[in-house]
PDB file of N, CA and C in Angstrom:
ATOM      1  N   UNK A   1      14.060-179.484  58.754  1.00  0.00           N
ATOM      2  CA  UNK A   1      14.827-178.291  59.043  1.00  0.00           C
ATOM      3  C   UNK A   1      15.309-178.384  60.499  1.00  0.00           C
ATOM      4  N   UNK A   2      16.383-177.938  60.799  1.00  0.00           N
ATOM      5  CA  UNK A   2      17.187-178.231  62.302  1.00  0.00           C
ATOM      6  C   UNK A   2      16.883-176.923  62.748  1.00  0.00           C
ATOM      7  N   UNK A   3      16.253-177.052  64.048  1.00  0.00           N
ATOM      8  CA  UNK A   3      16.203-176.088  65.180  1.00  0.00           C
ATOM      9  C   UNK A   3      17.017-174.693  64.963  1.00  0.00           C
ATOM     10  N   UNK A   4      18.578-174.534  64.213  1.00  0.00           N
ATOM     11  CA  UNK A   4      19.241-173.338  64.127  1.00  0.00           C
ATOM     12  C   UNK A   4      18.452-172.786  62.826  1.00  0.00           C
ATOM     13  N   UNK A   5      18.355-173.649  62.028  1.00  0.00           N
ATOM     14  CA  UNK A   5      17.621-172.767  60.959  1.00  0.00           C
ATOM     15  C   UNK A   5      16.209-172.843  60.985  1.00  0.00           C
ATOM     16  N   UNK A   6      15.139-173.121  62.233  1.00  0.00           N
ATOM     17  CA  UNK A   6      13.971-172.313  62.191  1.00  0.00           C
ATOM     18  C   UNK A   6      14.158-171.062  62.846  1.00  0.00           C
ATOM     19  N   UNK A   7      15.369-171.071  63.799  1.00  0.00           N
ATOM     20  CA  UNK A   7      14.837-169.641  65.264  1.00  0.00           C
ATOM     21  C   UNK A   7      15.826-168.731  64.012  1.00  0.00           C
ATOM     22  N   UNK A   8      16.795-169.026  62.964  1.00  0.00           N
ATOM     23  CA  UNK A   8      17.106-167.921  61.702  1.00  0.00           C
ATOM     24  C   UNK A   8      15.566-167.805  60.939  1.00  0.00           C
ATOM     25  N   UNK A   9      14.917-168.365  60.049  1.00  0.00           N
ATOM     26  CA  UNK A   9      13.928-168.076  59.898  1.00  0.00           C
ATOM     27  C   UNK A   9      12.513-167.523  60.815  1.00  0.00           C
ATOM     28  N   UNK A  10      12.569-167.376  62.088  1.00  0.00           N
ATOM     29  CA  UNK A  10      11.713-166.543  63.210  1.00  0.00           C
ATOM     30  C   UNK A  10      12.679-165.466  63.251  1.00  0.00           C
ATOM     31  N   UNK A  11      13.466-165.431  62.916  1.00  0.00           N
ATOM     32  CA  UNK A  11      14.069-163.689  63.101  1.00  0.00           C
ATOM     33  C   UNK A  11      14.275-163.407  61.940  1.00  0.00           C
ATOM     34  N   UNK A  12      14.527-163.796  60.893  1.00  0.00           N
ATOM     35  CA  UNK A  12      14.289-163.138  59.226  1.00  0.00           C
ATOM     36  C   UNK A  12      12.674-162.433  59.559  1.00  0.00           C
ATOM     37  N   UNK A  13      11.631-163.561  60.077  1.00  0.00           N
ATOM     38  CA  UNK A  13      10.210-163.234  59.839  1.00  0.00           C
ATOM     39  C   UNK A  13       9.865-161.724  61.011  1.00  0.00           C
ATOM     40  N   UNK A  14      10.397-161.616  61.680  1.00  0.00           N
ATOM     41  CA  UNK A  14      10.113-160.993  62.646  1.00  0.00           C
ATOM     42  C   UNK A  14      10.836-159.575  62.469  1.00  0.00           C
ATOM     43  N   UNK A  15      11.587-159.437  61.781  1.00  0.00           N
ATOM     44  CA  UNK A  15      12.611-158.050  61.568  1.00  0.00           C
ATOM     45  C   UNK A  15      11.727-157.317  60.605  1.00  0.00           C
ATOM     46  N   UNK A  16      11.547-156.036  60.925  1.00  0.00           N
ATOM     47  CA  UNK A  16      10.768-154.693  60.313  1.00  0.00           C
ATOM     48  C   UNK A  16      11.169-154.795  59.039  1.00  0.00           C
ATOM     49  N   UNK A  17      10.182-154.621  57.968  1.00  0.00           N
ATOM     50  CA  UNK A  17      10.823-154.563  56.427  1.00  0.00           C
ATOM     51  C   UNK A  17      11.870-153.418  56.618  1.00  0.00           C
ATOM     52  N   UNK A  18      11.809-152.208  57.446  1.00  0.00           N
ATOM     53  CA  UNK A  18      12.400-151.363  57.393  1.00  0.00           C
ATOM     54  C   UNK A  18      13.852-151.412  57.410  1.00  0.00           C
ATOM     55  N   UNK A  19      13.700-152.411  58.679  1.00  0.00           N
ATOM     56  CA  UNK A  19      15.607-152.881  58.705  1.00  0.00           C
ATOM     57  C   UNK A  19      15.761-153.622  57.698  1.00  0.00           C
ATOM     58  N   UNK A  20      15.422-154.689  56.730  1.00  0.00           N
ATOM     59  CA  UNK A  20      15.837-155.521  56.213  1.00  0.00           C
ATOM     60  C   UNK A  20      15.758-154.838  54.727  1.00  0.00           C
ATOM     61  N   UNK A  21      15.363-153.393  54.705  1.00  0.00           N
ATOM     62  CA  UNK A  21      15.830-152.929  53.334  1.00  0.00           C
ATOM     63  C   UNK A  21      16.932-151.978  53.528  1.00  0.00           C
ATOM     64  N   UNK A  22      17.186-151.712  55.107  1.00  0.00           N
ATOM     65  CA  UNK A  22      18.586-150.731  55.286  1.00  0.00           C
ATOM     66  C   UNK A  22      19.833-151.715  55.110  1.00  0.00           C
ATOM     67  N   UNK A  23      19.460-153.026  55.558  1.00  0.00           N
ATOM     68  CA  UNK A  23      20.365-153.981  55.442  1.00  0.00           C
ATOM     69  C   UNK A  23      20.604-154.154  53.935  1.00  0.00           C
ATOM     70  N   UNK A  24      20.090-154.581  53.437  1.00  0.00           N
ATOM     71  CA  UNK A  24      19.863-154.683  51.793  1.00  0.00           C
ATOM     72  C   UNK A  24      20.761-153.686  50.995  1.00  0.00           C
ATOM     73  N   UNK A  25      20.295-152.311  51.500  1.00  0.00           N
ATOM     74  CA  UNK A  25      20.753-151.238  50.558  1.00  0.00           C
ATOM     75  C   UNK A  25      22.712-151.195  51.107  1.00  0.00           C
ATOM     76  N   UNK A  26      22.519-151.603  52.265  1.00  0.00           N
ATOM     77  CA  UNK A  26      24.120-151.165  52.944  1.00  0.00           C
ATOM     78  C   UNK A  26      25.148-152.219  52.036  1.00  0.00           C
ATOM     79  N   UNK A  27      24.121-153.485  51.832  1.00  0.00           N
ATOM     80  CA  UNK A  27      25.170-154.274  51.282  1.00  0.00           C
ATOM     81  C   UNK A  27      25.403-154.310  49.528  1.00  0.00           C
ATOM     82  N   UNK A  28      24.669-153.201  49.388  1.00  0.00           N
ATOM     83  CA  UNK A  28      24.771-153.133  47.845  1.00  0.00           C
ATOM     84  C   UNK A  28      25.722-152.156  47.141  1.00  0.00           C
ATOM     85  N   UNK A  29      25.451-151.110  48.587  1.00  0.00           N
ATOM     86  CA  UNK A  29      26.567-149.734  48.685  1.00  0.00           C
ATOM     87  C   UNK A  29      27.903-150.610  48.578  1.00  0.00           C
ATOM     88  N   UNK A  30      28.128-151.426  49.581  1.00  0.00           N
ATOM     89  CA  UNK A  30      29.668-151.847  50.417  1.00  0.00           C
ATOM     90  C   UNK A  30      29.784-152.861  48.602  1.00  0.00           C
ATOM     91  N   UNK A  31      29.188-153.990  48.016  1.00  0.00           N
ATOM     92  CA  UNK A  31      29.445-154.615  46.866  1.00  0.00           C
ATOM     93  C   UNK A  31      29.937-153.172  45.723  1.00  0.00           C
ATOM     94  N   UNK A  32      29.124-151.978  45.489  1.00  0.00           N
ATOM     95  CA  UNK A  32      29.828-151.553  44.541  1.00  0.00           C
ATOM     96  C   UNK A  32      30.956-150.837  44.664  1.00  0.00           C
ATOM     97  N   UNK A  33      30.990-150.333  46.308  1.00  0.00           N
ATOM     98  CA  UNK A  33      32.606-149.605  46.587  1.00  0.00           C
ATOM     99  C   UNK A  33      33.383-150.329  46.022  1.00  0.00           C
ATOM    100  N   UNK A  34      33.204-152.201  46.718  1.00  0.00           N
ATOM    101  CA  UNK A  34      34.521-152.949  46.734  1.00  0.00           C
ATOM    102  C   UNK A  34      34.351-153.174  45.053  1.00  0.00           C
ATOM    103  N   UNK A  35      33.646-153.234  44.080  1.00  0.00           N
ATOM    104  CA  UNK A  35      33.432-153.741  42.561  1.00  0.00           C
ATOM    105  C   UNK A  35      34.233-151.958  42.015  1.00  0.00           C
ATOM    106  N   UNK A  36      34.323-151.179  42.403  1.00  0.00           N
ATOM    107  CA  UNK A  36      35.002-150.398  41.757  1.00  0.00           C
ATOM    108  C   UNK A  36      36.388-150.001  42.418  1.00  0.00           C
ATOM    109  N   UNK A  37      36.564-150.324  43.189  1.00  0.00           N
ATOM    110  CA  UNK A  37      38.374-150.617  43.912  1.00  0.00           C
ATOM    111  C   UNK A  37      38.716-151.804  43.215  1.00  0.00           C
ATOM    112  N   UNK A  38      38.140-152.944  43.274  1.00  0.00           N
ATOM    113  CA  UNK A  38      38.864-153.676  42.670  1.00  0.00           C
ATOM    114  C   UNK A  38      38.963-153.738  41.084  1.00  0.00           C
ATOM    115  N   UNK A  39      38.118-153.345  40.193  1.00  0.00           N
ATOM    116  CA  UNK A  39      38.148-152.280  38.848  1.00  0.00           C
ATOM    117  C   UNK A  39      39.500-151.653  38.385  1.00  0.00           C
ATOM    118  N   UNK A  40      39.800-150.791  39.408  1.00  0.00           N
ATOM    119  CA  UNK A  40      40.723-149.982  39.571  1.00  0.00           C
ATOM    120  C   UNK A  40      41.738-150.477  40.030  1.00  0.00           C
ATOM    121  N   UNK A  41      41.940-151.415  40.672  1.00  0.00           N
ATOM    122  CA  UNK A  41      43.432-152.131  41.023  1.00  0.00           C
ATOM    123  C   UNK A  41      43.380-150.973  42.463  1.00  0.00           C
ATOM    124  N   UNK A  42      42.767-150.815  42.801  1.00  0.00           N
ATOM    125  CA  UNK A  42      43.039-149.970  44.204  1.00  0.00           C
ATOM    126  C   UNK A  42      42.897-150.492  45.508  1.00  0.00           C
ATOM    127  N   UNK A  43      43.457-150.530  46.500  1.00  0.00           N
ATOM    128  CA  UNK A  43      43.692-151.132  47.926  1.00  0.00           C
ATOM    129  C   UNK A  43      42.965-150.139  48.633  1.00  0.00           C
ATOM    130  N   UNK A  44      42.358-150.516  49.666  1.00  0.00           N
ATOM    131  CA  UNK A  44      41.236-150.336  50.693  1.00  0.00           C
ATOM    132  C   UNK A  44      42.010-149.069  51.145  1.00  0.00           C
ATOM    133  N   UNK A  45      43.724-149.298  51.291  1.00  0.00           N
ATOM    134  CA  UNK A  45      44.438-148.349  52.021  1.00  0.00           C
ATOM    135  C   UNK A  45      44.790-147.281  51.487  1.00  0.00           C
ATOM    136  N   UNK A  46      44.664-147.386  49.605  1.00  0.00           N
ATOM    137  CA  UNK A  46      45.093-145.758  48.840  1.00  0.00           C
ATOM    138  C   UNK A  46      43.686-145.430  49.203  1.00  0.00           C
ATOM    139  N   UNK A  47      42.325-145.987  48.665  1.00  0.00           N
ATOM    140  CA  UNK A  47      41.189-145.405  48.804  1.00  0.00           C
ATOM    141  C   UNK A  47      40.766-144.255  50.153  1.00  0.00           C
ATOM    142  N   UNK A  48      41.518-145.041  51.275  1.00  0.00           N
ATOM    143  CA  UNK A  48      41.182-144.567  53.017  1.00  0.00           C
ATOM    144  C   UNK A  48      41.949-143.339  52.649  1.00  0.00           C
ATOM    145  N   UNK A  49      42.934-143.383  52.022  1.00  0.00           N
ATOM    146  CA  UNK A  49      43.769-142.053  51.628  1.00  0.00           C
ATOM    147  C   UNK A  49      43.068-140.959  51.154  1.00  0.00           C
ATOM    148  N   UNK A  50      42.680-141.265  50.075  1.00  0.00           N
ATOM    149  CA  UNK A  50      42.278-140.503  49.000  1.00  0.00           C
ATOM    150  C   UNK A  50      40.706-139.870  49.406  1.00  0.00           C
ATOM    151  N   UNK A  51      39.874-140.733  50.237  1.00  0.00           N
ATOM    152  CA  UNK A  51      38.612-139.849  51.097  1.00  0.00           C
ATOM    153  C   UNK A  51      39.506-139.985  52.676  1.00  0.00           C
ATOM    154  N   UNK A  52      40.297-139.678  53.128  1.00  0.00           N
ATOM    155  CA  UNK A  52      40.608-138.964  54.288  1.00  0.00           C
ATOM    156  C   UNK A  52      40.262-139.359  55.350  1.00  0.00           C
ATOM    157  N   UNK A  53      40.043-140.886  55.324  1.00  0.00           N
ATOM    158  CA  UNK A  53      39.336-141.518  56.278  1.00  0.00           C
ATOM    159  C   UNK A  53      40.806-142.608  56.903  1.00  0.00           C
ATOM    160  N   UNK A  54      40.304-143.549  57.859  1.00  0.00           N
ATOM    161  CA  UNK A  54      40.902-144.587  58.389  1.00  0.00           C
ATOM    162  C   UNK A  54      41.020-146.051  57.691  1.00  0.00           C
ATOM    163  N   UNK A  55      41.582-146.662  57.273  1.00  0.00           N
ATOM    164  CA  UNK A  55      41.488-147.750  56.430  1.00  0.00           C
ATOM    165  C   UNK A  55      40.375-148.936  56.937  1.00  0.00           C
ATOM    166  N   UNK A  56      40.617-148.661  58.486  1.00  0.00           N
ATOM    167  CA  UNK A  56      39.438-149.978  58.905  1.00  0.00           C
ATOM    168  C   UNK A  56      38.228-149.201  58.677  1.00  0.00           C
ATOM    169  N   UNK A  57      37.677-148.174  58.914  1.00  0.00           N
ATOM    170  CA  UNK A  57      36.660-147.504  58.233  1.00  0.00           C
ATOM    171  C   UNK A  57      36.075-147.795  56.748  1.00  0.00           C
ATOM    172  N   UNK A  58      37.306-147.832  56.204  1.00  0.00           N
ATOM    173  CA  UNK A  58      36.966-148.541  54.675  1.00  0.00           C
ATOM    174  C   UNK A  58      36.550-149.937  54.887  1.00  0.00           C
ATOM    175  N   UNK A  59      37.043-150.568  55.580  1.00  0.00           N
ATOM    176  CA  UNK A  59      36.821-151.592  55.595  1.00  0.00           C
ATOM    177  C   UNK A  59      35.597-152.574  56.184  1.00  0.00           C
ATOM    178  N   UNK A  60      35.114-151.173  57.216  1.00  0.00           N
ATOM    179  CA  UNK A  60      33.660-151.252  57.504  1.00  0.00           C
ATOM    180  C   UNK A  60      32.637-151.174  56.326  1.00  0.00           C
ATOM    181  N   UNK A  61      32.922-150.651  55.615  1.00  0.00           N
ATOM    182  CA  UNK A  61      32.251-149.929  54.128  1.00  0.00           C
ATOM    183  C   UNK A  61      32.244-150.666  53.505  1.00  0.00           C
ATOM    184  N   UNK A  62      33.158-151.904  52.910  1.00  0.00           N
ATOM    185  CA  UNK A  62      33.071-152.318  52.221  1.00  0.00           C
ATOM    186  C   UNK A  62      32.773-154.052  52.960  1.00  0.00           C
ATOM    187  N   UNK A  63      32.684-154.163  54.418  1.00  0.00           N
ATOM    188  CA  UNK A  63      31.929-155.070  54.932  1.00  0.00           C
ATOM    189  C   UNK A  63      30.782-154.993  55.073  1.00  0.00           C
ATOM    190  N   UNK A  64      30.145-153.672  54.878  1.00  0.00           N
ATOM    191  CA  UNK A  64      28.401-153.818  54.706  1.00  0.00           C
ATOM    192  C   UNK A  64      28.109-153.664  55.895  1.00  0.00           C
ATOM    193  N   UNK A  65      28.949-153.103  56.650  1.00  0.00           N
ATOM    194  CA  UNK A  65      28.376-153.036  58.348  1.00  0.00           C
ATOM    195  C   UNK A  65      27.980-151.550  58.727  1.00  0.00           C
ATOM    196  N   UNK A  66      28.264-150.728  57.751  1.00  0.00           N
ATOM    197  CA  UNK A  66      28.314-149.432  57.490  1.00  0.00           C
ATOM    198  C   UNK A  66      27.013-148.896  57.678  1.00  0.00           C
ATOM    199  N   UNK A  67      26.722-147.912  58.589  1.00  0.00           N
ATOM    200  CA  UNK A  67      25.563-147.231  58.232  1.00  0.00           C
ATOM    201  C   UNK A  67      25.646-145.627  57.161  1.00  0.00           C
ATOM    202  N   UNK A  68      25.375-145.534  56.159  1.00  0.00           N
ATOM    203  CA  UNK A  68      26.194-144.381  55.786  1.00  0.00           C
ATOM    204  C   UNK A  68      25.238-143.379  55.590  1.00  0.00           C
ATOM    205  N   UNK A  69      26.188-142.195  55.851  1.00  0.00           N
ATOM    206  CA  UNK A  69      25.216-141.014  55.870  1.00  0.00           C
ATOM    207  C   UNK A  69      25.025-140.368  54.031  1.00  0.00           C
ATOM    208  N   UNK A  70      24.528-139.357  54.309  1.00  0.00           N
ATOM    209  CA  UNK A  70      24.380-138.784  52.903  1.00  0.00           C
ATOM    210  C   UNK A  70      25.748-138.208  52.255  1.00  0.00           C
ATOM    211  N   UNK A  71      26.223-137.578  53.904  1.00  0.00           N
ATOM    212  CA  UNK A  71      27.396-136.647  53.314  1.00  0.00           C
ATOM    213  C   UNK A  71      28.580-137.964  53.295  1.00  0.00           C
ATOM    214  N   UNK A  72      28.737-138.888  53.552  1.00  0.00           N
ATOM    215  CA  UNK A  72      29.974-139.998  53.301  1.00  0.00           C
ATOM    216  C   UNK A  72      29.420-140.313  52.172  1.00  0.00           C
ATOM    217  N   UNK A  73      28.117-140.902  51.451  1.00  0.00           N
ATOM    218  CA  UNK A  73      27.963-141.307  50.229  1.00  0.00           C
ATOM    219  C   UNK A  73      28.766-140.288  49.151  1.00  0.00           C
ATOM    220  N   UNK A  74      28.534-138.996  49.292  1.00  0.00           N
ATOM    221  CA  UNK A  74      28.610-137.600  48.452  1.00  0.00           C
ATOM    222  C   UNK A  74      30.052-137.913  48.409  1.00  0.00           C
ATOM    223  N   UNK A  75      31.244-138.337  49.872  1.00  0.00           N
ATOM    224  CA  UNK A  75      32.655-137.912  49.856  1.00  0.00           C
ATOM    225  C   UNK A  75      33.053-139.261  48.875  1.00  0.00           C
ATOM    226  N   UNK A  76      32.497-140.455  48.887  1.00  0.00           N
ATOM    227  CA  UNK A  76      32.758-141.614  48.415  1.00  0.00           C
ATOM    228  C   UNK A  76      32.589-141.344  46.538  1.00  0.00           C
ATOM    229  N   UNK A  77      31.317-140.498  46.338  1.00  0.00           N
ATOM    230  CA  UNK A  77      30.970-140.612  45.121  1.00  0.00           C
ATOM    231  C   UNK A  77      32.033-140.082  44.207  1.00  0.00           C
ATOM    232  N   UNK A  78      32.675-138.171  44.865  1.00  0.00           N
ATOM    233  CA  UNK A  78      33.645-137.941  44.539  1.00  0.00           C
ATOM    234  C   UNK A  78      34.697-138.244  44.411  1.00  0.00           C
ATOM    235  N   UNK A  79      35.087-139.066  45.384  1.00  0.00           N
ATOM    236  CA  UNK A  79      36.388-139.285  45.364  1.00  0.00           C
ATOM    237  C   UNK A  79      36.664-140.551  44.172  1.00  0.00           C
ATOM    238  N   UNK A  80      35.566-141.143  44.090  1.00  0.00           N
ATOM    239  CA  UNK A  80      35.386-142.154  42.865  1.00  0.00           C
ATOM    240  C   UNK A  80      34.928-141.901  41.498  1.00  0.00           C
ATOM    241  N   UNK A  81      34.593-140.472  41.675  1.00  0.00           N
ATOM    242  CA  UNK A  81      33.812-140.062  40.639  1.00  0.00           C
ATOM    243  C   UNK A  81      33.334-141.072  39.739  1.00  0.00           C
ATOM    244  N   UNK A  82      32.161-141.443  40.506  1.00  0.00           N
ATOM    245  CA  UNK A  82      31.296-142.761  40.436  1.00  0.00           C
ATOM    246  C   UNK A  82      29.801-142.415  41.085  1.00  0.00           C
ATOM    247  N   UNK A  83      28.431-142.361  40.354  1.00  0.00           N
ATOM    248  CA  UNK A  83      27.873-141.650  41.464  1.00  0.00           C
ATOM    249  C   UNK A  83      27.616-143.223  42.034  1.00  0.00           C
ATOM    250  N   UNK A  84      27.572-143.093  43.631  1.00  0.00           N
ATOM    251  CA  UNK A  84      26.815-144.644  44.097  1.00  0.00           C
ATOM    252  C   UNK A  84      25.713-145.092  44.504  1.00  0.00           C
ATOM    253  N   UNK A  85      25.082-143.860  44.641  1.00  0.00           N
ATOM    254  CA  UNK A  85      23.751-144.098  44.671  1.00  0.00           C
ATOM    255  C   UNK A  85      23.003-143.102  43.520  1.00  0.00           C
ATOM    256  N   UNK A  86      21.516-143.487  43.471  1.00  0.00           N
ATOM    257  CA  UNK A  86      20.793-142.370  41.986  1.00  0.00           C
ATOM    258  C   UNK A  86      19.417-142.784  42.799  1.00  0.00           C
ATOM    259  N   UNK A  87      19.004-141.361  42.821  1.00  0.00           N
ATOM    260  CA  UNK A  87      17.684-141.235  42.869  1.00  0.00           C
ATOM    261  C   UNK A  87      16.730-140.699  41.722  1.00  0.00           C
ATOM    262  N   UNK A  88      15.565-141.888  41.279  1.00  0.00           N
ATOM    263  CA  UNK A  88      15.459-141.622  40.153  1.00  0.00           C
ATOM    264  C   UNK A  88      14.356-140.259  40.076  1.00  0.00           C
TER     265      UNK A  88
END
């Protein structure tokens, strides 16, 4: 194994489960936004429309870089009438 991929594996090992399931969940959010825009034949830029937002905003969202709150999940769910997250 080369030196870049042990000090990546010492920081996989070293990061709080906590972050690495916010990470997890963000990128599962941002996969089903973009799996139901593209479903729909819809562009990042009608979507930014249609929840009232900025298009690079969407585009944060659907890069997984997103931290999202409850009330953006709620505006996303509606506007997709899709729920995207379920608590069981």
């Amino acid at each position: 194994m080369n030196r870049t991929a042990e000090l990546f594996n010492e920081c996989i090992a070293a990061t709080p489960n906590d972050i690495k399931q916010r990470v997890e969940w963000s990128f599962e959010i941002a996969d089903k936004i973009d799996g139901i825009l593209k479903e729909r034949g819809m562009t990042q830029k009608e979507f930014a429309h249609k929840v009232g937002r900025s298009e690079a905003e969407v585009c944060r969202w659907v890069g997984g870089t997103h931290n999202f709150t409850l009330a953006t999940l709620a505006k996303i769910s509606a506007a997709l009438d899709v729920p995207i997250i379920a608590v069981p």
